[in-house]
PDB file of N, CA and C in Angstrom:
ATOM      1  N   UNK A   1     -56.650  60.003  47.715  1.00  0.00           N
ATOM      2  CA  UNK A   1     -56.258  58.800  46.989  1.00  0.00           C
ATOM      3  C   UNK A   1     -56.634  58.941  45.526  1.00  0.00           C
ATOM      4  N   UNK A   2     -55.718  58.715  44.655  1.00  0.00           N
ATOM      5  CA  UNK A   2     -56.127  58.468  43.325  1.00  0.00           C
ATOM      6  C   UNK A   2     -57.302  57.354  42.700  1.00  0.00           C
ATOM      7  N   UNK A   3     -58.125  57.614  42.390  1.00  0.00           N
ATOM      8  CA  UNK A   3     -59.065  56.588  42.006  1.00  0.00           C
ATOM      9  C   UNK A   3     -58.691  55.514  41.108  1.00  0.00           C
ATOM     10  N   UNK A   4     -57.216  55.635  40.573  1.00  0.00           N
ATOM     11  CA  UNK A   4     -56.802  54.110  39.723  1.00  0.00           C
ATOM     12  C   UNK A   4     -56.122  53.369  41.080  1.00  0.00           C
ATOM     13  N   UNK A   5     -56.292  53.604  42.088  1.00  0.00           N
ATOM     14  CA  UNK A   5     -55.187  53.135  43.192  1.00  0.00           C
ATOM     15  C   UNK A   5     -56.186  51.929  44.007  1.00  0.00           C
ATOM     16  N   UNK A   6     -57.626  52.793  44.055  1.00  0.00           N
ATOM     17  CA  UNK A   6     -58.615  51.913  45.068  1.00  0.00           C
ATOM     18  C   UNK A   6     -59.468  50.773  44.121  1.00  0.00           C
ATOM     19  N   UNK A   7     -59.756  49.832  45.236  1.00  0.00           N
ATOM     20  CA  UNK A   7     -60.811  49.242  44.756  1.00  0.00           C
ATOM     21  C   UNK A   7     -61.689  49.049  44.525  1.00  0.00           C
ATOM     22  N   UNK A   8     -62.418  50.242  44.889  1.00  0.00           N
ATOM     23  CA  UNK A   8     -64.039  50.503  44.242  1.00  0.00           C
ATOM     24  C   UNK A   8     -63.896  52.083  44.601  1.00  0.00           C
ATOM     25  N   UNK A   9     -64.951  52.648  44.547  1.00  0.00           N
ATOM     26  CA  UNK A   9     -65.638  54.271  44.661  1.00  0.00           C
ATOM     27  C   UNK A   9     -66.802  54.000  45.041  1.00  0.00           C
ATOM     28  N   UNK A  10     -66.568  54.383  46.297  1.00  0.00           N
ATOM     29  CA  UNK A  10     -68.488  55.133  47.211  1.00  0.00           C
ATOM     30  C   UNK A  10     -68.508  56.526  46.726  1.00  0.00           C
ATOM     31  N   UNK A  11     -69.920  56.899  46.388  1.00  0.00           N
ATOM     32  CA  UNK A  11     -70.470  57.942  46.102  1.00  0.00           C
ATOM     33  C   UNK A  11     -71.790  58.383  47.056  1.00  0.00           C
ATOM     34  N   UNK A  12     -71.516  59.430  47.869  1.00  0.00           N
ATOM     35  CA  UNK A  12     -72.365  59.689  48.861  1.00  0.00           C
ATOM     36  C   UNK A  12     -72.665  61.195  49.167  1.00  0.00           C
ATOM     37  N   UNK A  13     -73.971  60.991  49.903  1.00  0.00           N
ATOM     38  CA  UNK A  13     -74.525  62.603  50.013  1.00  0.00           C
ATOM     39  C   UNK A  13     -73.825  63.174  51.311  1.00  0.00           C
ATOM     40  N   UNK A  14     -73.118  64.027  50.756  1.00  0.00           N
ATOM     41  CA  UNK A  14     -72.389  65.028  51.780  1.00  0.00           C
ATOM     42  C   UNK A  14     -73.106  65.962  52.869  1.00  0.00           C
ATOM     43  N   UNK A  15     -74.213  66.293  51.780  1.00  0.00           N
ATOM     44  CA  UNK A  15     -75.093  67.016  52.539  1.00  0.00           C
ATOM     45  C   UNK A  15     -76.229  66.404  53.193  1.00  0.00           C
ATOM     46  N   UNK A  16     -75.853  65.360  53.867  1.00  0.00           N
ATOM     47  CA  UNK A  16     -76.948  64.837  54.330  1.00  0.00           C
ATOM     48  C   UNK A  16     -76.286  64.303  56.084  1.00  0.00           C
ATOM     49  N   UNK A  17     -76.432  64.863  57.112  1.00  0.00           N
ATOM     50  CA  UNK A  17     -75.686  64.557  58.165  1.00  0.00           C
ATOM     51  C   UNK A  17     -75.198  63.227  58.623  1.00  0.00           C
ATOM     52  N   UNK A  18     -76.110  62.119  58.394  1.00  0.00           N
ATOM     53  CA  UNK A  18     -76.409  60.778  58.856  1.00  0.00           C
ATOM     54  C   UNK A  18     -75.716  59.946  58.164  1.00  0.00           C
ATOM     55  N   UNK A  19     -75.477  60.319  56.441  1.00  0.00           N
ATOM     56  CA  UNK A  19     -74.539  59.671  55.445  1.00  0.00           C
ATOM     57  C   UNK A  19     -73.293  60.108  55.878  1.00  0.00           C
ATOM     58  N   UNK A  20     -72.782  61.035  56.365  1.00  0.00           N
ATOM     59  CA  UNK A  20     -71.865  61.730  56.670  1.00  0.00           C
ATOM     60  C   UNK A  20     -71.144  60.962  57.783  1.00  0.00           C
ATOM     61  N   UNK A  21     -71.809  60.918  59.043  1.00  0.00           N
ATOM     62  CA  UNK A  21     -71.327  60.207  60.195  1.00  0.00           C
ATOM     63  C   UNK A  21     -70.755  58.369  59.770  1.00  0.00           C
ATOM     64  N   UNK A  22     -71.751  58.237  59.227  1.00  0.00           N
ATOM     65  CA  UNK A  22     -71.859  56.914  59.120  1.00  0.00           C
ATOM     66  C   UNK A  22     -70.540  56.202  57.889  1.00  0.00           C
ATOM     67  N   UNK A  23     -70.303  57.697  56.491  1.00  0.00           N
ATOM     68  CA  UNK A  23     -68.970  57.566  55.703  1.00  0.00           C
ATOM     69  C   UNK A  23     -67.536  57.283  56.737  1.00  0.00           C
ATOM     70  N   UNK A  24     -67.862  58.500  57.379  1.00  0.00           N
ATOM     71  CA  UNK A  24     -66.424  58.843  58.424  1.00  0.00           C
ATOM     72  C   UNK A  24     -66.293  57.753  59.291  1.00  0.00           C
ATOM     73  N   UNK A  25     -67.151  57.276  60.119  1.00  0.00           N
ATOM     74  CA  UNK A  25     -66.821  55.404  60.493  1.00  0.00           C
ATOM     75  C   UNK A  25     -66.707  54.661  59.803  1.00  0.00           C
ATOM     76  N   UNK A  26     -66.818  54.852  58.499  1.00  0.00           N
ATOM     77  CA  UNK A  26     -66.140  53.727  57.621  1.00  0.00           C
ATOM     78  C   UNK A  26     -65.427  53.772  57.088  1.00  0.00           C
ATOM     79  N   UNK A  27     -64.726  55.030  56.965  1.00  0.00           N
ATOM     80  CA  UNK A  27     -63.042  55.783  56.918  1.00  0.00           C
ATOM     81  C   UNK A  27     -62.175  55.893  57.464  1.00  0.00           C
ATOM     82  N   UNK A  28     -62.664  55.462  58.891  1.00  0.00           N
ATOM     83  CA  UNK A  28     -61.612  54.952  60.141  1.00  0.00           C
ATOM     84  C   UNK A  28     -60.777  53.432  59.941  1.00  0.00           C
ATOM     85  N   UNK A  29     -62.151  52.688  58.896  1.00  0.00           N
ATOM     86  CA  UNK A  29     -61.680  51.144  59.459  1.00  0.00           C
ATOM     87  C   UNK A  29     -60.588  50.453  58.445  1.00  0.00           C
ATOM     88  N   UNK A  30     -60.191  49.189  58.833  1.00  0.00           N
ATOM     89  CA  UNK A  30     -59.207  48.661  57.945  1.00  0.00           C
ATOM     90  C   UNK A  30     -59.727  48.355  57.196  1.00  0.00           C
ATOM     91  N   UNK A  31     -59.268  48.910  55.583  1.00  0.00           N
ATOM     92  CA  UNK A  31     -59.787  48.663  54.389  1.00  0.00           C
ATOM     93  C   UNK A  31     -60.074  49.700  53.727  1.00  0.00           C
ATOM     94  N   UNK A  32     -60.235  51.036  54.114  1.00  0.00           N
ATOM     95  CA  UNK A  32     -60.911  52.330  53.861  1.00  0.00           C
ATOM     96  C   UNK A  32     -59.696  52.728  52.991  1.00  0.00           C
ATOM     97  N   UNK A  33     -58.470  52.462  53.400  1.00  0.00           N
ATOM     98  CA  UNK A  33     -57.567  53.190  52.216  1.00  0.00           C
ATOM     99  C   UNK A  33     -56.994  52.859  50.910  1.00  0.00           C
ATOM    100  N   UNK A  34     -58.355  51.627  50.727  1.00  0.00           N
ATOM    101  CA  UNK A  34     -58.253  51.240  49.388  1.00  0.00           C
ATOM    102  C   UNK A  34     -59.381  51.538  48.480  1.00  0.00           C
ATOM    103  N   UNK A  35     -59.836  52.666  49.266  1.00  0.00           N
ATOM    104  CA  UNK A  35     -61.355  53.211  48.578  1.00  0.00           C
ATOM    105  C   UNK A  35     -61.288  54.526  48.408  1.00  0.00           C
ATOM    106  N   UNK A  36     -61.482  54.783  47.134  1.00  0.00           N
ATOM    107  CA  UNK A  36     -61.889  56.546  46.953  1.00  0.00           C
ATOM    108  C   UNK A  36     -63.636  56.754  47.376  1.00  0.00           C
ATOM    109  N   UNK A  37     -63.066  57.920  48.060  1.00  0.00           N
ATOM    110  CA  UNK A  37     -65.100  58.359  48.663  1.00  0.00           C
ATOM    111  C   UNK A  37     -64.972  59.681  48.041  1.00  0.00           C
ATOM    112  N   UNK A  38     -66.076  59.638  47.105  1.00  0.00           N
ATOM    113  CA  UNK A  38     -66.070  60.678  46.172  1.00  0.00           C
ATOM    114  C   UNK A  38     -67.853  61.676  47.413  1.00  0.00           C
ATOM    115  N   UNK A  39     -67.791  62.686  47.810  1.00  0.00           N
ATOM    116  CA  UNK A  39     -68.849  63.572  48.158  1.00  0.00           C
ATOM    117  C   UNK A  39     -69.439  64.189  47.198  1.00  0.00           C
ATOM    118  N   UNK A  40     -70.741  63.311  46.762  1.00  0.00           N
ATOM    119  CA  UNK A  40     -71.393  63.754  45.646  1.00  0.00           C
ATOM    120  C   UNK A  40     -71.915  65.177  45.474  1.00  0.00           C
ATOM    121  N   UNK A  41     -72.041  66.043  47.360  1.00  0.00           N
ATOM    122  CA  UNK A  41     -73.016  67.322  47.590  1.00  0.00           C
ATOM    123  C   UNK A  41     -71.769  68.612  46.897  1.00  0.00           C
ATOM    124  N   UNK A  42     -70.802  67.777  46.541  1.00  0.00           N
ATOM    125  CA  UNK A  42     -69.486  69.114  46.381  1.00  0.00           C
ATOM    126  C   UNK A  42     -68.723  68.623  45.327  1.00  0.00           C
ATOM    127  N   UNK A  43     -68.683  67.622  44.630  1.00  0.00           N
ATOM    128  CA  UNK A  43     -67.590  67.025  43.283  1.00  0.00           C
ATOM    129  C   UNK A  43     -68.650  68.070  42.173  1.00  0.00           C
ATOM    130  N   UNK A  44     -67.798  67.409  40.916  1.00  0.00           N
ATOM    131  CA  UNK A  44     -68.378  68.133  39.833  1.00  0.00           C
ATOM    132  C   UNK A  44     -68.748  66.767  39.162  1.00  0.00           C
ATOM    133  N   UNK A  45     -69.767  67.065  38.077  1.00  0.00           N
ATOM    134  CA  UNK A  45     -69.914  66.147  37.095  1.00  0.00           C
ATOM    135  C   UNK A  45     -69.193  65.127  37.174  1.00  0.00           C
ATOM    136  N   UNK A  46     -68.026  65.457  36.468  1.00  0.00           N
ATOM    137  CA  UNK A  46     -67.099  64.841  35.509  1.00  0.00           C
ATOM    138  C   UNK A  46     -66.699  63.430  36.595  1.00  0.00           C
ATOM    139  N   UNK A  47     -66.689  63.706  38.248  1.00  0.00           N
ATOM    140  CA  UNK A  47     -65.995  63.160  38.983  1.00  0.00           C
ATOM    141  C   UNK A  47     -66.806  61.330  38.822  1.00  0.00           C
ATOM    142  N   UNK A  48     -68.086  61.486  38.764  1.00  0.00           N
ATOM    143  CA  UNK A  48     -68.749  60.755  38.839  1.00  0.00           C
ATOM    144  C   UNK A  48     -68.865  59.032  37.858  1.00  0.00           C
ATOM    145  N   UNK A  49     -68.204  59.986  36.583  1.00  0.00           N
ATOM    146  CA  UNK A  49     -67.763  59.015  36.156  1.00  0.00           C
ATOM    147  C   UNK A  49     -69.304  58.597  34.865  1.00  0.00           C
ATOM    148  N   UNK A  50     -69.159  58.026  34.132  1.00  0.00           N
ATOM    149  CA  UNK A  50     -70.076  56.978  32.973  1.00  0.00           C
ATOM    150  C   UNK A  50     -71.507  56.471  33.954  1.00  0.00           C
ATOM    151  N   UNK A  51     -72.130  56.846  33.363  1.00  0.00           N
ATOM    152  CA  UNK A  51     -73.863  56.462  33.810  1.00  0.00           C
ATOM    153  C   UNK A  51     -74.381  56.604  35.436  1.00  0.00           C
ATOM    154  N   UNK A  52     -73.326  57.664  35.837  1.00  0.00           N
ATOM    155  CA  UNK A  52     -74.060  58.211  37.060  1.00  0.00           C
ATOM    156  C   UNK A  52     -74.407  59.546  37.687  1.00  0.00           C
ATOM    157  N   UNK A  53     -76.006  59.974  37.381  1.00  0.00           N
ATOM    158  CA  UNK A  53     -75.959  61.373  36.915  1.00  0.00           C
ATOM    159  C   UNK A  53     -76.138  61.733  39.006  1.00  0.00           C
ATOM    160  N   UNK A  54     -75.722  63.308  39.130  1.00  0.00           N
ATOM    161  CA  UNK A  54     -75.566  63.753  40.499  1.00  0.00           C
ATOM    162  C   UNK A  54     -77.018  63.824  41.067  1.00  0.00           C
ATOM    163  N   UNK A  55     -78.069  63.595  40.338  1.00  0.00           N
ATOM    164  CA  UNK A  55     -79.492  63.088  40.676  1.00  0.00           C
ATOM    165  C   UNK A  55     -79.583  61.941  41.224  1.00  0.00           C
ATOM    166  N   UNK A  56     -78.892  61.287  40.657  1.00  0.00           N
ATOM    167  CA  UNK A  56     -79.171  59.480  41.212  1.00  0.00           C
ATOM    168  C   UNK A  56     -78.022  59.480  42.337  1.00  0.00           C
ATOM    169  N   UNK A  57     -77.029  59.977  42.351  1.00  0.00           N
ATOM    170  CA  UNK A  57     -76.154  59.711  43.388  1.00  0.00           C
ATOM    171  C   UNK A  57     -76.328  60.644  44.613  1.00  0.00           C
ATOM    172  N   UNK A  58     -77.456  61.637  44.519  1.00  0.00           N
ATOM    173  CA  UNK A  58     -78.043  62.099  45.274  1.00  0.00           C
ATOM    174  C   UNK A  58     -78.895  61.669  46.315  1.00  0.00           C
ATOM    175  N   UNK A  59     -79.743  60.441  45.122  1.00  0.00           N
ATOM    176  CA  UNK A  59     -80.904  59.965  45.838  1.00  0.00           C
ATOM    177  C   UNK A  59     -80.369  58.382  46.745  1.00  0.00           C
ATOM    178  N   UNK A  60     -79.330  57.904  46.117  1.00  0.00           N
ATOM    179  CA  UNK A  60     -78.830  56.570  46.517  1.00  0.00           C
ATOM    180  C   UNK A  60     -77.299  56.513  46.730  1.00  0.00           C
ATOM    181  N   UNK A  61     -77.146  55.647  47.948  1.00  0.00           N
ATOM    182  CA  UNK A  61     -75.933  55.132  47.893  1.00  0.00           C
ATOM    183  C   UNK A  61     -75.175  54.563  46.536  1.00  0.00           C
ATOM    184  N   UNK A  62     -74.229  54.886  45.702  1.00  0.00           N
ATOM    185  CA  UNK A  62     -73.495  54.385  44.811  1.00  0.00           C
ATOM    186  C   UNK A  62     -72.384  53.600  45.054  1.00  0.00           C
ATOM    187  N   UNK A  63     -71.897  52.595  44.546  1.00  0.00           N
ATOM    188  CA  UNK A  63     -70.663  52.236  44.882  1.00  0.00           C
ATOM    189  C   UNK A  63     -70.008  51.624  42.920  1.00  0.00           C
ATOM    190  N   UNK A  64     -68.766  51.963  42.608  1.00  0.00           N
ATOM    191  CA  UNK A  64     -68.657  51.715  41.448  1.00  0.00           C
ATOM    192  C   UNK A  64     -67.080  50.845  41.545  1.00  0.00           C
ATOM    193  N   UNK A  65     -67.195  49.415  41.285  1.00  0.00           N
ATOM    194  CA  UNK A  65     -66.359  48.616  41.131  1.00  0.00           C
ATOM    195  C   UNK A  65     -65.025  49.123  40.645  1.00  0.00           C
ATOM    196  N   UNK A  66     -64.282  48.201  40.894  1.00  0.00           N
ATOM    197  CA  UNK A  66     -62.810  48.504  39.823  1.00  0.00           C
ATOM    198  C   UNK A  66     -63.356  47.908  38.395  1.00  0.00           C
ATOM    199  N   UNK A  67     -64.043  47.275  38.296  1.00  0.00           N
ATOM    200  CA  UNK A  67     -63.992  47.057  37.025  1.00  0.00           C
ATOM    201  C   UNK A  67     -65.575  47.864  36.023  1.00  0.00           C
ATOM    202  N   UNK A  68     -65.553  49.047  36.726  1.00  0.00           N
ATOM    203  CA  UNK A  68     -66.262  49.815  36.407  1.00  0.00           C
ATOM    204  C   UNK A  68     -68.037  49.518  36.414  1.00  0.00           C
ATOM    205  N   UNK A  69     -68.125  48.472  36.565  1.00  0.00           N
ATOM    206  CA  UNK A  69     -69.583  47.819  36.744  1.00  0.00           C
ATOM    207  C   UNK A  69     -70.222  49.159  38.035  1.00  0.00           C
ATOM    208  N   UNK A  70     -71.323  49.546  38.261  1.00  0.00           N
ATOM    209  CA  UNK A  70     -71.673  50.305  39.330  1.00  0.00           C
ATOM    210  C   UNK A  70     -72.835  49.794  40.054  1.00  0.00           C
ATOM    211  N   UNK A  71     -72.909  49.990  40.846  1.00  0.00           N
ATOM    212  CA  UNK A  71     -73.688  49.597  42.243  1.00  0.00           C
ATOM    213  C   UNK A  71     -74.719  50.840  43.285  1.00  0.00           C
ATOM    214  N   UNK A  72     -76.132  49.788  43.615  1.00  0.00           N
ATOM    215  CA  UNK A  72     -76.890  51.160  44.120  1.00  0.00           C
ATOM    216  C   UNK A  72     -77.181  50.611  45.164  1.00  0.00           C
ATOM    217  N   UNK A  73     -77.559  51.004  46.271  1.00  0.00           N
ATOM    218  CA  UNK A  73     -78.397  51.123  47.454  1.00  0.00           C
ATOM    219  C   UNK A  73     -77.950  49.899  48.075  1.00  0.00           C
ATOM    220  N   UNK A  74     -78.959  48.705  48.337  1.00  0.00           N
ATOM    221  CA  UNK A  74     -77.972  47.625  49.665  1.00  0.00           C
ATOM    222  C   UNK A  74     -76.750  46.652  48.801  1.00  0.00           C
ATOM    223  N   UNK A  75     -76.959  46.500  47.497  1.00  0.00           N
ATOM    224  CA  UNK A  75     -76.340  45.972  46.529  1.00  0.00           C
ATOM    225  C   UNK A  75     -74.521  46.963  47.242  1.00  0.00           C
ATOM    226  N   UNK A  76     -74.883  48.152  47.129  1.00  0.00           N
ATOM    227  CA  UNK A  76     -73.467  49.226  47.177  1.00  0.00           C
ATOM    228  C   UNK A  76     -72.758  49.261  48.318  1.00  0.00           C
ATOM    229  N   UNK A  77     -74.132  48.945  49.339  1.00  0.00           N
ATOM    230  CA  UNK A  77     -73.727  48.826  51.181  1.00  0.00           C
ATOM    231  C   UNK A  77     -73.215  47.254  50.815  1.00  0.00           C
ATOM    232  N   UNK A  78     -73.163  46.250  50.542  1.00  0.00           N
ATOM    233  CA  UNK A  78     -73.060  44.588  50.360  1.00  0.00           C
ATOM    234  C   UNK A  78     -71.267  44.881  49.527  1.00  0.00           C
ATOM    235  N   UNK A  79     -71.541  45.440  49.045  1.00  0.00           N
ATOM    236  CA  UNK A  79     -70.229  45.458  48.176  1.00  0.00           C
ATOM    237  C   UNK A  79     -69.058  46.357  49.071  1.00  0.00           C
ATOM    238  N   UNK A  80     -69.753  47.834  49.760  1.00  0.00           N
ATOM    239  CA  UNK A  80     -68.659  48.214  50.736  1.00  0.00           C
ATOM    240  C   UNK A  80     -67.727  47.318  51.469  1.00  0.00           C
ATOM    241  N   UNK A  81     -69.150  47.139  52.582  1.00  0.00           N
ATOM    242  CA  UNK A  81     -69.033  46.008  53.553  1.00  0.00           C
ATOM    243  C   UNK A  81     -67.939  45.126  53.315  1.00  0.00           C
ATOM    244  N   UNK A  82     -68.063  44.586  52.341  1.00  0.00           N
ATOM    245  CA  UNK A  82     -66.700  43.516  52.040  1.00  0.00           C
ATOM    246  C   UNK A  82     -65.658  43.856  51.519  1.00  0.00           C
ATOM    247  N   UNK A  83     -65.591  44.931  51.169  1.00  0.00           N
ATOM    248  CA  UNK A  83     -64.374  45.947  51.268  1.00  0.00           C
ATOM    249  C   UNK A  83     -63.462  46.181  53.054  1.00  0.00           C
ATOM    250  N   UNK A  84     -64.247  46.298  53.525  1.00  0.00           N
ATOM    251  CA  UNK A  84     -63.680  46.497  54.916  1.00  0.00           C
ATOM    252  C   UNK A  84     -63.645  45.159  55.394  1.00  0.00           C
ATOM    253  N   UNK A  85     -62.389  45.170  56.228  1.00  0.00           N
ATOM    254  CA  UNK A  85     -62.020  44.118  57.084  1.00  0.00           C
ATOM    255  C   UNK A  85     -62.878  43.658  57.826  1.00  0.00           C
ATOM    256  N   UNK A  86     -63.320  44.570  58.806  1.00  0.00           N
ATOM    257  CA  UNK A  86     -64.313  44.348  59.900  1.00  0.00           C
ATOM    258  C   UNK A  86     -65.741  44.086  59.854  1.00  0.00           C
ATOM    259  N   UNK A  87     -66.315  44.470  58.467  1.00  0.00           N
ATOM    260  CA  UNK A  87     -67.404  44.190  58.171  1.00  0.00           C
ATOM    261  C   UNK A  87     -67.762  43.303  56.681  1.00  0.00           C
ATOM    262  N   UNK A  88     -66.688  42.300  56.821  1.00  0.00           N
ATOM    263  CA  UNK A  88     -66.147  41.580  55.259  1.00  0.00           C
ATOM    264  C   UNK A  88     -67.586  40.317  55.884  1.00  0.00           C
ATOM    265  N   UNK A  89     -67.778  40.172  56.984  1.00  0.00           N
ATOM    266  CA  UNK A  89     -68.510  38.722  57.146  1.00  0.00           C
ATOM    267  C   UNK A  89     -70.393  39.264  57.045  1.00  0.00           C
ATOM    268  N   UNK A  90     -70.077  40.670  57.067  1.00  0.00           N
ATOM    269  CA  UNK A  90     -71.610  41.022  56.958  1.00  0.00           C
ATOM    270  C   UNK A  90     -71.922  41.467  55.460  1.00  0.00           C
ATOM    271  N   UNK A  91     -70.738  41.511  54.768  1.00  0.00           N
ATOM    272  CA  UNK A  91     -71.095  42.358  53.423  1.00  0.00           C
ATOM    273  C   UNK A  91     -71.357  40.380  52.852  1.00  0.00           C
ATOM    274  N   UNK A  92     -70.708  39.328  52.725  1.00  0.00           N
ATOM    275  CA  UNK A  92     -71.031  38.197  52.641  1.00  0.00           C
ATOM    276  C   UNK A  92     -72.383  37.815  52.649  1.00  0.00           C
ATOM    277  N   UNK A  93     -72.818  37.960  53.650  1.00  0.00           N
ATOM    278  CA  UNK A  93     -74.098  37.664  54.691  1.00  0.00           C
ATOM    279  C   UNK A  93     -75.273  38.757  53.444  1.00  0.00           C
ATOM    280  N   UNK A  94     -74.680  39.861  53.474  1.00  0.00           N
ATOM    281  CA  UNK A  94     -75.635  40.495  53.114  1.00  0.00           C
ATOM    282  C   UNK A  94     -75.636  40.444  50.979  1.00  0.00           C
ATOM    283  N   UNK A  95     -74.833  39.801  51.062  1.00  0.00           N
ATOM    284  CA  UNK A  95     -74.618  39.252  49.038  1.00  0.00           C
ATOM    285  C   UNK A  95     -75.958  38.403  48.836  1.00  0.00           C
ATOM    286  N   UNK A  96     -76.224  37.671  49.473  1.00  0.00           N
ATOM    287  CA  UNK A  96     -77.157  36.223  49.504  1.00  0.00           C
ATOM    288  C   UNK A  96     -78.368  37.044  49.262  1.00  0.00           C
ATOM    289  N   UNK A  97     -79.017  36.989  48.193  1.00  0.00           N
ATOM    290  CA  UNK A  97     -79.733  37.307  47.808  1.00  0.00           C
ATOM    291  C   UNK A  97     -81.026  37.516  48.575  1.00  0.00           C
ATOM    292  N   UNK A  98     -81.646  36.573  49.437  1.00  0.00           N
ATOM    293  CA  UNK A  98     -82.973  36.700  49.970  1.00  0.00           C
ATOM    294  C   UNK A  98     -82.848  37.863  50.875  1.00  0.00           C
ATOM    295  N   UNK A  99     -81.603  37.913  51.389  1.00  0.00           N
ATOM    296  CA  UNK A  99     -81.089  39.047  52.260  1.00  0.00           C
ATOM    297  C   UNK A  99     -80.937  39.966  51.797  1.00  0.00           C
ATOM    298  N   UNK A 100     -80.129  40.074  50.927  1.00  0.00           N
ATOM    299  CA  UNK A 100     -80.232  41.423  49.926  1.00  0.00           C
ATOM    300  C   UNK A 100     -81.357  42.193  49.444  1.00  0.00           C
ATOM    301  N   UNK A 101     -82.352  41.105  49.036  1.00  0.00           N
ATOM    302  CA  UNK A 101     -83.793  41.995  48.740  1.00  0.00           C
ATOM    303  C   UNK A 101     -84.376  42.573  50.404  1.00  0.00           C
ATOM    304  N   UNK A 102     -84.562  41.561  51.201  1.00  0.00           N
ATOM    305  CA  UNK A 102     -84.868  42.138  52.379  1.00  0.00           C
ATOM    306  C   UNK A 102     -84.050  43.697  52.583  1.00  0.00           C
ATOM    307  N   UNK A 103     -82.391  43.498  52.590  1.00  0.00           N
ATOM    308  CA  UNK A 103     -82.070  45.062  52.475  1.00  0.00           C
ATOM    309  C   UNK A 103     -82.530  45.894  52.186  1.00  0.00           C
ATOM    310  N   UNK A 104     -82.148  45.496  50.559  1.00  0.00           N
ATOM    311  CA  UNK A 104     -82.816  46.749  49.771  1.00  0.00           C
ATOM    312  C   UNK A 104     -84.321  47.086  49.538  1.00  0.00           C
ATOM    313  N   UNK A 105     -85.263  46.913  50.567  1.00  0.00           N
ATOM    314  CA  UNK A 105     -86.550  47.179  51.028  1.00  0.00           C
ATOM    315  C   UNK A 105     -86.303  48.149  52.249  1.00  0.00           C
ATOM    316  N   UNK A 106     -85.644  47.529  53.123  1.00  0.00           N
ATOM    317  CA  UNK A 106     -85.219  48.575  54.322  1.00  0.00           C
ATOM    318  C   UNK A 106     -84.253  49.747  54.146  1.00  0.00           C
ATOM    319  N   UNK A 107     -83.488  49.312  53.061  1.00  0.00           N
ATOM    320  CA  UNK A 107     -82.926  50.938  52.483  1.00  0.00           C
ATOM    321  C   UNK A 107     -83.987  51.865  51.337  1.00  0.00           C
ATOM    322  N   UNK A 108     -84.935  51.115  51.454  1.00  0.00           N
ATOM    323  CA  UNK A 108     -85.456  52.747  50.448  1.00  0.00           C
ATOM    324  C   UNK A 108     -86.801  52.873  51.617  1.00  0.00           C
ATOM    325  N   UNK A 109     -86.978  52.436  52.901  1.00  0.00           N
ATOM    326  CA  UNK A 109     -87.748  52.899  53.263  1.00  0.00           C
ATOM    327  C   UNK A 109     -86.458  53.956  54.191  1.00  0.00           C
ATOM    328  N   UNK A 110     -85.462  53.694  54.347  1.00  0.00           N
ATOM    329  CA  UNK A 110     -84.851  54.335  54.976  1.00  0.00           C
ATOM    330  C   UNK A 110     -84.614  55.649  54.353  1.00  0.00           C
ATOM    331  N   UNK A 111     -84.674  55.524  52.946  1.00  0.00           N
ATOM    332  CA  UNK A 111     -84.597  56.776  51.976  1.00  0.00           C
ATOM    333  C   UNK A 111     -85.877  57.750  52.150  1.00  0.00           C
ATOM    334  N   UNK A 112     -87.022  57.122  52.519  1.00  0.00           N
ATOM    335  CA  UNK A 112     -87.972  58.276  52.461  1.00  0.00           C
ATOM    336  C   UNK A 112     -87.879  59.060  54.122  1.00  0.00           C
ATOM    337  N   UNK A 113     -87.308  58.464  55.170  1.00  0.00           N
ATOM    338  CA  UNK A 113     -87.359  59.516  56.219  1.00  0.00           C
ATOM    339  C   UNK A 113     -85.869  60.142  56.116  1.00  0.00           C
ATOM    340  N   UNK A 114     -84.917  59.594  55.146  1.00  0.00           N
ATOM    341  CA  UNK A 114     -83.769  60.764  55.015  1.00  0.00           C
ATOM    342  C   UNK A 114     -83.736  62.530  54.392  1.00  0.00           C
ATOM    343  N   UNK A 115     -84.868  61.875  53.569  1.00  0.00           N
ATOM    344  CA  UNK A 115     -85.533  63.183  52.959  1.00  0.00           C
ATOM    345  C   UNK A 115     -85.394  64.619  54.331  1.00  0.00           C
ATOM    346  N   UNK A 116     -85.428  63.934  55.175  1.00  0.00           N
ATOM    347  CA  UNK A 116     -86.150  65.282  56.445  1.00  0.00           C
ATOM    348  C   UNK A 116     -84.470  65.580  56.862  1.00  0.00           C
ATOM    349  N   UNK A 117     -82.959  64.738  56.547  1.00  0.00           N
ATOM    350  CA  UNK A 117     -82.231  65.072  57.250  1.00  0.00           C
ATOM    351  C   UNK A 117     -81.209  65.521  56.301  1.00  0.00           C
ATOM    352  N   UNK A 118     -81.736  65.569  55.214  1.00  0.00           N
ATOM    353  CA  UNK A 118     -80.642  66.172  54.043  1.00  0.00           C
ATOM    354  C   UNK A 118     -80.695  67.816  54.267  1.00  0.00           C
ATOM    355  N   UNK A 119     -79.620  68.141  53.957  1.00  0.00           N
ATOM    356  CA  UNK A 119     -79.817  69.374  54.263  1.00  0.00           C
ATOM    357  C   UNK A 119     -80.177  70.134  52.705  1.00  0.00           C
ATOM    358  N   UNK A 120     -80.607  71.192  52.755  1.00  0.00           N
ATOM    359  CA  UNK A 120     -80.790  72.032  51.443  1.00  0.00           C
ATOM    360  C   UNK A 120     -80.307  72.366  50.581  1.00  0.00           C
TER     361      UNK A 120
END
C-alpha cells in the first residue's frame, strides 16, 4: 500500500517474534487495508519518516497519524485499535486517559521482558 493511501503507519519490530505474530493478526482484520505497516528490523531510514529515529522505533511501538502527528507505545496500540473494526470499542476504551496511563505502565513493563524475545 502506498503510504498517502492509509490512515495512519504502524512501525514495528520485525525482529522480534511476538510483535510479529501479534502485527499479522492485525493484518488479517477489517481495517488493516487502510494502514501501511512499515517493519522497522528491515526498512531504511528514510522510510520512517520526520522525528523517528530506528532506535526509538526499535524500542517502541510507533504509530504515525495521517496528519503526521506520531504516536508511541499504548497511546500507538489506542490509536491502532480504533483503526480496526473489531477492536474500534477497545481502542475507545483504551483513549480515556486513566486507562491509558494504566496501559502505558503495562506496556513498558512488557518492554523489559521483550528484551529476551527480540532476536539479534
Amino acid at each position: 500500500m502506498d503510504s498517502t493511501d492509509s490512515t495512519c503507519t504502524v512501525y514495528f519490530d520485525g525482529g522480534c517474534p511476538l510483535c510479529c505474530r501479534e502485527v499479522a493478526h492485525y493484518r488479517a482484520l477489517v481495517g488493516a487495508e487502510t494502514i501501511a505497516w512499515v517493519d522497522v528490523a528491515s526498512s531504511d531510514t528514510a522510510t520512517l519518516g520526520p522525528g523517528l529515529t530506528r532506535e526509538a522505533a526499535l524500542a517502541r511501538m510507533h504509530l504515525r497519524r495521517e496528519d503526521g502527528s506520531l504516536l508511541s507505545g499504548a497511546a500507538a496500540f489506542a490509536a491502532l485499535w480504533s483503526a480496526l473494526r473489531p477492536y474500534r470499542w477497545l481502542g475507545r476504551l483504551a483513549s480515556w486517559p486513566p486507562v491509558l496511563g494504566c496501559l502505558e505502565i503495562g506496556y513498558r513493563g512488557f518492554l523489559r521482558v521483550r528484551r529476551v524475545w527480540r532476536a539479534p
